[in-house]
C-alpha atoms as a PDB file:
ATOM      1  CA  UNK A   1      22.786  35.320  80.932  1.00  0.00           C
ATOM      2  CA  UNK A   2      21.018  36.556  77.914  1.00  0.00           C
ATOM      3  CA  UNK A   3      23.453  39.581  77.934  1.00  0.00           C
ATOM      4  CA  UNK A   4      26.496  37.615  78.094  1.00  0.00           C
ATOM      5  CA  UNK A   5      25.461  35.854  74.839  1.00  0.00           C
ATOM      6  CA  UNK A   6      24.669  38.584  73.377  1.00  0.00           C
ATOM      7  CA  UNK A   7      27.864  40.675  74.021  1.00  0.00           C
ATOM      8  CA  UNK A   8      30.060  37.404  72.887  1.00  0.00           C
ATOM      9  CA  UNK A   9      27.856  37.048  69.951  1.00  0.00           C
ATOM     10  CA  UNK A  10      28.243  40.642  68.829  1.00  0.00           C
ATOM     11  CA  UNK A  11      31.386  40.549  69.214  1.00  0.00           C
ATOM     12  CA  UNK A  12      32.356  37.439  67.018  1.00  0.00           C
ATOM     13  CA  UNK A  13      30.529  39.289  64.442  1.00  0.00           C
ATOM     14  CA  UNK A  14      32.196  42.728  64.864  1.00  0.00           C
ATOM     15  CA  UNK A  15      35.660  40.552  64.789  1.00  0.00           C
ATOM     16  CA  UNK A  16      34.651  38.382  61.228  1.00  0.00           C
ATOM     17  CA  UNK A  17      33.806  41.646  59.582  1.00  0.00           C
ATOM     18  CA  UNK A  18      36.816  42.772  59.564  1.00  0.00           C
ATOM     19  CA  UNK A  19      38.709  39.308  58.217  1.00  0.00           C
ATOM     20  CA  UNK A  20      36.268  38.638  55.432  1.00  0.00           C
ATOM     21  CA  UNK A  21      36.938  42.323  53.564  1.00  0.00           C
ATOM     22  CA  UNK A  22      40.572  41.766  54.334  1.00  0.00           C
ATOM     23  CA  UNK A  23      40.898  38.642  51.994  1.00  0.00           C
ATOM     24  CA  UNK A  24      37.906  39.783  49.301  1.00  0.00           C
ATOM     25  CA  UNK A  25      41.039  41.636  47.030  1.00  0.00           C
ATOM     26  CA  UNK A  26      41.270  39.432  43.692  1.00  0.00           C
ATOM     27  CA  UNK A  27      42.633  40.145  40.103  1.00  0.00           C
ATOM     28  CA  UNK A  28      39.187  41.786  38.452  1.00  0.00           C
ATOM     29  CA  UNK A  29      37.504  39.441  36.318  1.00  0.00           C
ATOM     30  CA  UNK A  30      37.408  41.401  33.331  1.00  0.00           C
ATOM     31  CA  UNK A  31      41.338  41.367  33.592  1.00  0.00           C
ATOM     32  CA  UNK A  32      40.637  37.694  32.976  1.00  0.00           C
ATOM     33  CA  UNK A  33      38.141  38.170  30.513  1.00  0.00           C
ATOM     34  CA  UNK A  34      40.912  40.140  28.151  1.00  0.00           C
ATOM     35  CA  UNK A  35      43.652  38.055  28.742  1.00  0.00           C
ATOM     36  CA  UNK A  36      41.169  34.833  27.451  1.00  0.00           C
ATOM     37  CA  UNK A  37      40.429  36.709  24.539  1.00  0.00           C
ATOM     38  CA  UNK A  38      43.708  38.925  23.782  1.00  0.00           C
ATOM     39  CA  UNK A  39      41.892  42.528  24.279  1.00  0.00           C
ATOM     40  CA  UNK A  40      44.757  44.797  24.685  1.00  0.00           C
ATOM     41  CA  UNK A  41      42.733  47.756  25.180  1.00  0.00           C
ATOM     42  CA  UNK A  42      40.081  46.199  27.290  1.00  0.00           C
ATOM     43  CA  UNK A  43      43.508  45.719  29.793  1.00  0.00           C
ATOM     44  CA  UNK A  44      44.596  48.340  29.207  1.00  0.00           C
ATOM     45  CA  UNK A  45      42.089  49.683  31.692  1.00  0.00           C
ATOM     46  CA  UNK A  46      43.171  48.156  34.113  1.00  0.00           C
ATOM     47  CA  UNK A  47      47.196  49.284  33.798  1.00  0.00           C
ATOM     48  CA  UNK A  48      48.405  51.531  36.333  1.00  0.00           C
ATOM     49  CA  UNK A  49      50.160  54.781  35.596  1.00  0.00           C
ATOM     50  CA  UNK A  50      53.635  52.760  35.389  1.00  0.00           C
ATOM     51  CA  UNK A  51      53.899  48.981  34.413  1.00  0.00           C
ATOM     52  CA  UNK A  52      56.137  47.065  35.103  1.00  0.00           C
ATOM     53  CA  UNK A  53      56.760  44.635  31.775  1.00  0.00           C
ATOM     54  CA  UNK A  54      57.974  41.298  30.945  1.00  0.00           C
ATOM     55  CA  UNK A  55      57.305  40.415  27.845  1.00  0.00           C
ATOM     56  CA  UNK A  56      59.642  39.194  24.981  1.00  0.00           C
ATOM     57  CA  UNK A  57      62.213  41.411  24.990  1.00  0.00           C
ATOM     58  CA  UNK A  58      60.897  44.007  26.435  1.00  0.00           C
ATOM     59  CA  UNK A  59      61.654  43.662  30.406  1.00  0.00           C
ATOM     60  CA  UNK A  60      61.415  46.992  31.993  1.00  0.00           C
ATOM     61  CA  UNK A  61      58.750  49.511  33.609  1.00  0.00           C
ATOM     62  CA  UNK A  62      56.971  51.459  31.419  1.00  0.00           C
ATOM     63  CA  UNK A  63      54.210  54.357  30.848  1.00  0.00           C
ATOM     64  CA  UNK A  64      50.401  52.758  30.387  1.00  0.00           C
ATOM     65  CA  UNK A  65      50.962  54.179  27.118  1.00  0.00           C
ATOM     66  CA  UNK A  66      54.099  52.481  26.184  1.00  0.00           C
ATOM     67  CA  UNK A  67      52.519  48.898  28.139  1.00  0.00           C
ATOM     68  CA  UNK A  68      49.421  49.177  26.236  1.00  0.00           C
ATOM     69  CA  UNK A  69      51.346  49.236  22.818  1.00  0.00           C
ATOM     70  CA  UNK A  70      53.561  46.313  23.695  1.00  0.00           C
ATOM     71  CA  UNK A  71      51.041  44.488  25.387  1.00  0.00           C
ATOM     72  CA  UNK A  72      48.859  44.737  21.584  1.00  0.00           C
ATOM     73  CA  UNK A  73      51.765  44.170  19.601  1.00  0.00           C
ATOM     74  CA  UNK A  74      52.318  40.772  21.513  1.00  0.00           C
ATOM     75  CA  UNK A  75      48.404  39.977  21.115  1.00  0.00           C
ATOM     76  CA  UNK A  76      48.870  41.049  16.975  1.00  0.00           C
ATOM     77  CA  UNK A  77      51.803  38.742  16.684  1.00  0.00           C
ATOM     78  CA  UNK A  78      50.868  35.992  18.919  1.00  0.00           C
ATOM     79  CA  UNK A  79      46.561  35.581  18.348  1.00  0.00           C
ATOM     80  CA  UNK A  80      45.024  34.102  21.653  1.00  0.00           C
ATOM     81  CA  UNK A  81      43.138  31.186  21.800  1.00  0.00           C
ATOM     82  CA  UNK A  82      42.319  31.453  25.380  1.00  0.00           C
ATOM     83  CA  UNK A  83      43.947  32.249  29.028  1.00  0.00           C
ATOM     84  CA  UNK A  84      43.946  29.034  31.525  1.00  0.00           C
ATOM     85  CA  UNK A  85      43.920  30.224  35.364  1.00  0.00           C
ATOM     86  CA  UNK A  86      45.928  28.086  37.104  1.00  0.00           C
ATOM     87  CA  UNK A  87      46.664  29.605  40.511  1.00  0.00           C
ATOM     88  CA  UNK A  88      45.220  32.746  42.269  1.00  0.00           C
ATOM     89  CA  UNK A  89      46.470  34.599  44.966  1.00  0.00           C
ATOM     90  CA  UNK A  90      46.541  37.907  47.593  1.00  0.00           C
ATOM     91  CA  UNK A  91      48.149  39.159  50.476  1.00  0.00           C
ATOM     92  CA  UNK A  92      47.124  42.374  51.976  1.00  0.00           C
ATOM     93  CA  UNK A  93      46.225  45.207  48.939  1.00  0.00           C
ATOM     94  CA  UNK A  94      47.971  43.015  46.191  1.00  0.00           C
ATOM     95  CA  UNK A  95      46.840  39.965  44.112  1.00  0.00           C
ATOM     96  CA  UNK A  96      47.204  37.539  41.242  1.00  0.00           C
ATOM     97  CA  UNK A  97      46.716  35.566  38.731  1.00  0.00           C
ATOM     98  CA  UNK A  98      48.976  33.013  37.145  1.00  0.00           C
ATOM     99  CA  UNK A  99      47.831  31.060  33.951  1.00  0.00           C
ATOM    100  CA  UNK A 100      48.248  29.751  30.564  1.00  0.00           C
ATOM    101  CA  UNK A 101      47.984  32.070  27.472  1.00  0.00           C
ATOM    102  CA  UNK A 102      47.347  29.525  24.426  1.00  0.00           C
ATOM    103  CA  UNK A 103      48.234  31.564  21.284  1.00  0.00           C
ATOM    104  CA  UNK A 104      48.449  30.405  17.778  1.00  0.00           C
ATOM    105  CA  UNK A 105      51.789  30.438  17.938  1.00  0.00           C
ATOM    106  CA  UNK A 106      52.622  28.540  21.197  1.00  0.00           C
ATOM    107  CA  UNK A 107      51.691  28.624  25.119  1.00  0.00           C
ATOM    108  CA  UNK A 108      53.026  31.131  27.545  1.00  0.00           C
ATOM    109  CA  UNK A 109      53.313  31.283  31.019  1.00  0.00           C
ATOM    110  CA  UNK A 110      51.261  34.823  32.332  1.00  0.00           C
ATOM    111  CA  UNK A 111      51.521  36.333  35.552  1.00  0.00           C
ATOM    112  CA  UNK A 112      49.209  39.494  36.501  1.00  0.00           C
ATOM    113  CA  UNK A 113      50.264  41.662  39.962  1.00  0.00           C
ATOM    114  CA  UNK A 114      47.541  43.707  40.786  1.00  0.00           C
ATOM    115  CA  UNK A 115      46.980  46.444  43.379  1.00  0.00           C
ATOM    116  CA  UNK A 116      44.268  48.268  43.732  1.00  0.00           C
ATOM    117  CA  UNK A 117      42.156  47.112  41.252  1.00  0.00           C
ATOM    118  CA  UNK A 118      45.080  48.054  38.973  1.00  0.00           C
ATOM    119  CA  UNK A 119      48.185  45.923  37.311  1.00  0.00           C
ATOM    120  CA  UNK A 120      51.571  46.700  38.584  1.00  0.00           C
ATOM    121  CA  UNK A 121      53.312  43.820  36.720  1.00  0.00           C
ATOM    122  CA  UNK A 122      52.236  41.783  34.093  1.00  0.00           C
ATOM    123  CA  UNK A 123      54.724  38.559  32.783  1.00  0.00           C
ATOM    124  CA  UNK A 124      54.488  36.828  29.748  1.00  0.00           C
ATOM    125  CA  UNK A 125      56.688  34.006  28.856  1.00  0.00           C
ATOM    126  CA  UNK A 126      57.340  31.159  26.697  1.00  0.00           C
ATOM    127  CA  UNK A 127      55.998  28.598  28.272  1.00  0.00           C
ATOM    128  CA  UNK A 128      57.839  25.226  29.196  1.00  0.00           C
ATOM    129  CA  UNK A 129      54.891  22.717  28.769  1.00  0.00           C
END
């Protein structure tokens, strides 16, 4: 009796494992942290090899290099006051974050992809509210 607990106790564990890790992929915080405080070059960090942009009227993919300069002209020209999460997300390797940007010159609706640790997409627009 003792080894028939034992076996179906081991082997709920050995089957959580497994689920747990699977849904522990969020956005990094400190992708967070720079979006609440406009750091363009703390994301940029975090911005894979190619980026795929919305922002203004730029809506294409481009190089980190090219998505780290329009990502810091948009901070320059629109000063953040702070970045309010609204939703969070994953499925398998990708997640996401979807939020307020409050800028001195008006609200925006942001939306981070991330896989990887890394951001595939990144949305900024005006917001509606």
């Amino acid at each position: 009796m003792k080894t028939i607990k034992l076996f179906l106790l081991s082997t709920c564990f050995f089957c959580v494992i497994p689920l747990t890790q699977a849904q522990s992929v969020e956005v990094p915080s400190e992708i967070v942290v720079a979006l609440n405080i406009g750091d363009a070059s703390q994301l940029s960090n975090y911005l894979n090899t190619n980026v795929e942009l919305f922002i203004e009227n730029k809506n294409d993919v481009f190089s980190k290099s090219q998505a780290n300069q329009i990502v810091a002209d948009f901070f320059r020209k629109n000063r953040v006051s702070s970045f309010i999460l609204l939703h969070k997300g994953n499925k398998d390797a990708a997640s996401f974050v979807i939020g307020t940007l409050k800028t001195a010159t008006g609200n925006f609706r942001l939306y981070v992809l991330t896989r990887k640790n890394e951001i595939q997409q990144l949305r900024i627009e005006p917001s509606n509210d």
